[in-house]
Protein backbone atom coordinates (compact mmCIF):
# COMPACT_ATOMS: atom_id res chain seq x y z
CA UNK A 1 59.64 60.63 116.22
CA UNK A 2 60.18 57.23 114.61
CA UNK A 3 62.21 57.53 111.35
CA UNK A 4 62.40 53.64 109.10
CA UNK A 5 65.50 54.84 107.34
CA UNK A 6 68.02 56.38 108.80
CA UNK A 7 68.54 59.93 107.82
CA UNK A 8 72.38 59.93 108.62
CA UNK A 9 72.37 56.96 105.82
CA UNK A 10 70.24 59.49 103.15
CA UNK A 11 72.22 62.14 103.81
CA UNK A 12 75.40 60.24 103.51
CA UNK A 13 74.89 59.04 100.47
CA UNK A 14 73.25 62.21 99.10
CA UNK A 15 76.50 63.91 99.50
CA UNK A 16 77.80 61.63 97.71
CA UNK A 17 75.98 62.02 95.16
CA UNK A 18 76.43 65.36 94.75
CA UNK A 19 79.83 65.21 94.62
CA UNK A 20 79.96 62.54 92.20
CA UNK A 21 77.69 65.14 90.19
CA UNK A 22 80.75 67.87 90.81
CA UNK A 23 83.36 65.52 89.31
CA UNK A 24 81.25 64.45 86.50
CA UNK A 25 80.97 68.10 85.44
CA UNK A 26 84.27 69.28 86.09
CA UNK A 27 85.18 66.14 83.75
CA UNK A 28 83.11 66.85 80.55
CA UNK A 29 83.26 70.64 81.12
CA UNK A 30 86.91 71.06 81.42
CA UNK A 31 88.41 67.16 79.55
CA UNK A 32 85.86 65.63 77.83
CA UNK A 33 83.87 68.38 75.44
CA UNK A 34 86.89 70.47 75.26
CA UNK A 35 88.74 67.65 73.72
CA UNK A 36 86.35 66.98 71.42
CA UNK A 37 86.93 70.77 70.19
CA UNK A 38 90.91 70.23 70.10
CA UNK A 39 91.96 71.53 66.30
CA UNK A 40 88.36 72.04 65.15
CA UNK A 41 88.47 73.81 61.81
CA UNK A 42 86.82 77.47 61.36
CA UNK A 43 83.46 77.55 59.76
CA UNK A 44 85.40 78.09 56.16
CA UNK A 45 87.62 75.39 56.17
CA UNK A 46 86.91 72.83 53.84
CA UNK A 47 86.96 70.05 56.63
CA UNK A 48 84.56 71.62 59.22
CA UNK A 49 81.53 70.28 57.74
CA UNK A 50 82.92 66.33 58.42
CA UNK A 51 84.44 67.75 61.87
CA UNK A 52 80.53 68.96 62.98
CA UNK A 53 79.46 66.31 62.08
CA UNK A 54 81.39 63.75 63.95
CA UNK A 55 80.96 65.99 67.04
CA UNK A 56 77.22 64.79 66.24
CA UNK A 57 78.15 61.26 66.05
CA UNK A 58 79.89 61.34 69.25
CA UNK A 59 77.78 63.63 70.93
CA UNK A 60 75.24 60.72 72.19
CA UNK A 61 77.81 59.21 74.26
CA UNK A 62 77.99 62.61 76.92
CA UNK A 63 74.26 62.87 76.43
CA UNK A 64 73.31 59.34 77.14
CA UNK A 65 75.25 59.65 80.78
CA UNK A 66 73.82 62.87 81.74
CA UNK A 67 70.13 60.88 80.75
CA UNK A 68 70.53 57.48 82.24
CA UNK A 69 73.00 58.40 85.26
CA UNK A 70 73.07 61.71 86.47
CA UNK A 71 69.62 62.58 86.31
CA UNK A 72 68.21 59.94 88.31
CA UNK A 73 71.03 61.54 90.88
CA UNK A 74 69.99 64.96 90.52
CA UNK A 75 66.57 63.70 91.33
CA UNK A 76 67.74 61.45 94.23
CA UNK A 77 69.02 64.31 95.83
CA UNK A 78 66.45 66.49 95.86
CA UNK A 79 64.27 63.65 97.71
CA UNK A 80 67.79 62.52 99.87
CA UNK A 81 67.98 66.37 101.51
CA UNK A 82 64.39 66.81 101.32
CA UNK A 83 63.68 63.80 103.48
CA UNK A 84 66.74 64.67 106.05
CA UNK A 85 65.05 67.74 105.80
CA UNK A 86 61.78 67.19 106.90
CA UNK A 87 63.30 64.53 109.75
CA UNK A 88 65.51 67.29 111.14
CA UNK A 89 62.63 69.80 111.40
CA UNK A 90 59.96 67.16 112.51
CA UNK A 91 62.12 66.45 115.29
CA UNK A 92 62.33 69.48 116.87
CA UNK A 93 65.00 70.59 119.42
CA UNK A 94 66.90 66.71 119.20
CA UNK A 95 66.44 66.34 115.45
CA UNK A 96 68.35 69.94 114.71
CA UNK A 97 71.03 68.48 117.15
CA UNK A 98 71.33 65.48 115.77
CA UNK A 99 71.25 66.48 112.36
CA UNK A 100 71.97 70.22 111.55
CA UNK A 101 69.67 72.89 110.69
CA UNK A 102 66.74 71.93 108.41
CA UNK A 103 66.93 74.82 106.46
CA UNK A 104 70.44 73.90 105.12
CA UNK A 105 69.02 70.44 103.82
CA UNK A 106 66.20 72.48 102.09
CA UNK A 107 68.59 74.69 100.37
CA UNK A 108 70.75 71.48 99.12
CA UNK A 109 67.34 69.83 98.11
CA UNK A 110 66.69 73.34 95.75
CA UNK A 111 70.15 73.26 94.73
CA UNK A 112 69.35 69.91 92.95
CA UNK A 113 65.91 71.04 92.01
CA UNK A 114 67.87 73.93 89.92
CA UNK A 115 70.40 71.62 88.31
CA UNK A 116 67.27 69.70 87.11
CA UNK A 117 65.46 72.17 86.12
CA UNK A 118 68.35 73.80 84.44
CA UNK A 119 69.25 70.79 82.13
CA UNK A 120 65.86 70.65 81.32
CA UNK A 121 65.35 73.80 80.13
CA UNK A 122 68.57 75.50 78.96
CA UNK A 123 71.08 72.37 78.44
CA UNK A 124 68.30 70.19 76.59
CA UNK A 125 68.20 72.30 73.45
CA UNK A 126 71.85 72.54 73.05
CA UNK A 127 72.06 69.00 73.23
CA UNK A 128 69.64 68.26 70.79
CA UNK A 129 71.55 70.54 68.50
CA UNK A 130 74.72 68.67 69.12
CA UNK A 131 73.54 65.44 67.95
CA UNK A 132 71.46 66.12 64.57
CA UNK A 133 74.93 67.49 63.58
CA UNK A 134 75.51 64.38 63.16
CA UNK A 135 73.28 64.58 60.07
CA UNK A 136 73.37 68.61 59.68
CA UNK A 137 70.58 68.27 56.55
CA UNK A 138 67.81 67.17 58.90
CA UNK A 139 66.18 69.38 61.02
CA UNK A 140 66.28 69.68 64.98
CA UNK A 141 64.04 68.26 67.20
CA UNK A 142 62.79 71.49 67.51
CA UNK A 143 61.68 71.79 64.11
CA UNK A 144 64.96 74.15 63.43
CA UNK A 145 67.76 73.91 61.20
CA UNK A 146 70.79 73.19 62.91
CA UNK A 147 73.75 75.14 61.39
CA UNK A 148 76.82 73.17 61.54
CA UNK A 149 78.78 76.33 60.86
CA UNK A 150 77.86 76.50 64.50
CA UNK A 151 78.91 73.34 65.71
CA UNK A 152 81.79 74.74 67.95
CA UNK A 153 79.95 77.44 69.09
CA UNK A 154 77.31 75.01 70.62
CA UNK A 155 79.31 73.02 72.23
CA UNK A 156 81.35 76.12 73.96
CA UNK A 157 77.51 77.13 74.88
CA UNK A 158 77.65 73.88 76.76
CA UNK A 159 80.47 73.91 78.56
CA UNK A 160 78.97 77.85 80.05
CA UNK A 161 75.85 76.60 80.71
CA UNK A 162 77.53 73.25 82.47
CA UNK A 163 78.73 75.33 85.27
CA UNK A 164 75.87 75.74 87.18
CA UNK A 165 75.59 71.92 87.13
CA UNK A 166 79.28 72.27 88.31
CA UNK A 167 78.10 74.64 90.71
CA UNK A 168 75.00 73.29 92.31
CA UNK A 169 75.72 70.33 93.34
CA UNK A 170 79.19 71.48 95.28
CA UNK A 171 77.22 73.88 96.82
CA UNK A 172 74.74 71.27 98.06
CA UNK A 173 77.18 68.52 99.38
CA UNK A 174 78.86 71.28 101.30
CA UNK A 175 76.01 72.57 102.99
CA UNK A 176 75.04 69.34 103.71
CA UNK A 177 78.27 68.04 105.05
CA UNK A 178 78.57 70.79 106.92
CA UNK A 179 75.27 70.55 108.93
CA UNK A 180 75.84 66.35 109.28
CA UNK A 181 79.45 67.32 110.92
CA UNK A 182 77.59 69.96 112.63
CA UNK A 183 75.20 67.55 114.46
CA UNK A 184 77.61 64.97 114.40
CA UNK A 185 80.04 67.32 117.28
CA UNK A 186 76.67 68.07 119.13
């Protein structure tokens, strides 16, 4: 079998990409959002209302990486293991010894198809109720009100539901590094 690109190249820098992912989420889930919640007042105090609502104002700034930079990686990967993938299987007996087991790439591939998915679905509404507190008056793009009594409460949601895109992505990389080195000893 004739490959154009080299699938030790792809799966190189797919790895790295998924542990860039893994440091990106340790970052905002254990440093950057929990310093943004360092002294926030309770719900009753009289200064929580301008506190929730300069979350919202700097909100945009974690949002706009996850949006522009680490999707397009979470994406990349799933193509990146699903093409060493496919290579290792479609070549048989010398592709699985030159690359690992193909079933390992798959699994990394679905790993990054979850963290998609998963920031789709789950993390995408909690950020959208991060940043209208930055005007708490206004509705949500989801036609709700956001409650900025609530403000700390969704970004604690956020840091929860940012472990499984602390997770995934680990997961992934170390499958796949395993099966490269793997091959590579063959």
């Amino acid at each position: 079998m004739t490959v154009i690109v080299s699938p030790e190249a792809v799966v190189g820098t797919t790895i790295a990409f998924s542990y860039i992912l893994f440091g990106n989420a340790i970052t905002q889930s254990f440093m950057g959002v929990p310093a943004l919640l360092v002294d926030f007042p309770k719900p009753s105090a009289p200064g929580h209302a301008e506190r929730a609502r300069l979350l919202g104002r700097q909100w945009p700034v974690f949002w706009a990486v996850g949006n522009v930079f680490f999707r397009p990686i979470s994406t990349l990967g799933i193509f990146g293991y699903g093409y060493t993938a496919w290579v290792a299987r479609a070549g048989g007996a010398a592709g699985t010894a030159r690359l690992g087991d193909w079933r390992w790439y798959a699994v990394a591939a679905a790993c990054h198809l979850v963290t998609v998915v998963h920031s789709a679905v789950n993390m995408q509404p909690i950020n959208e109720k991060l940043d209208a507190l930055s005007e708490p008056a206004v509705d949500g793009k989801d036609g709700k009100k956001v409650e900025a009594r609530l403000a700390e409460s969704y970004a604690r949601n956020w840091i929860s539901y940012n472990t499984v895109r602390l997770i995934t992505p680990v997961v992934a990389g170390s499958l796949a590094l395993w099966q490269t080195l793997k091959g590579a000893a063959v």
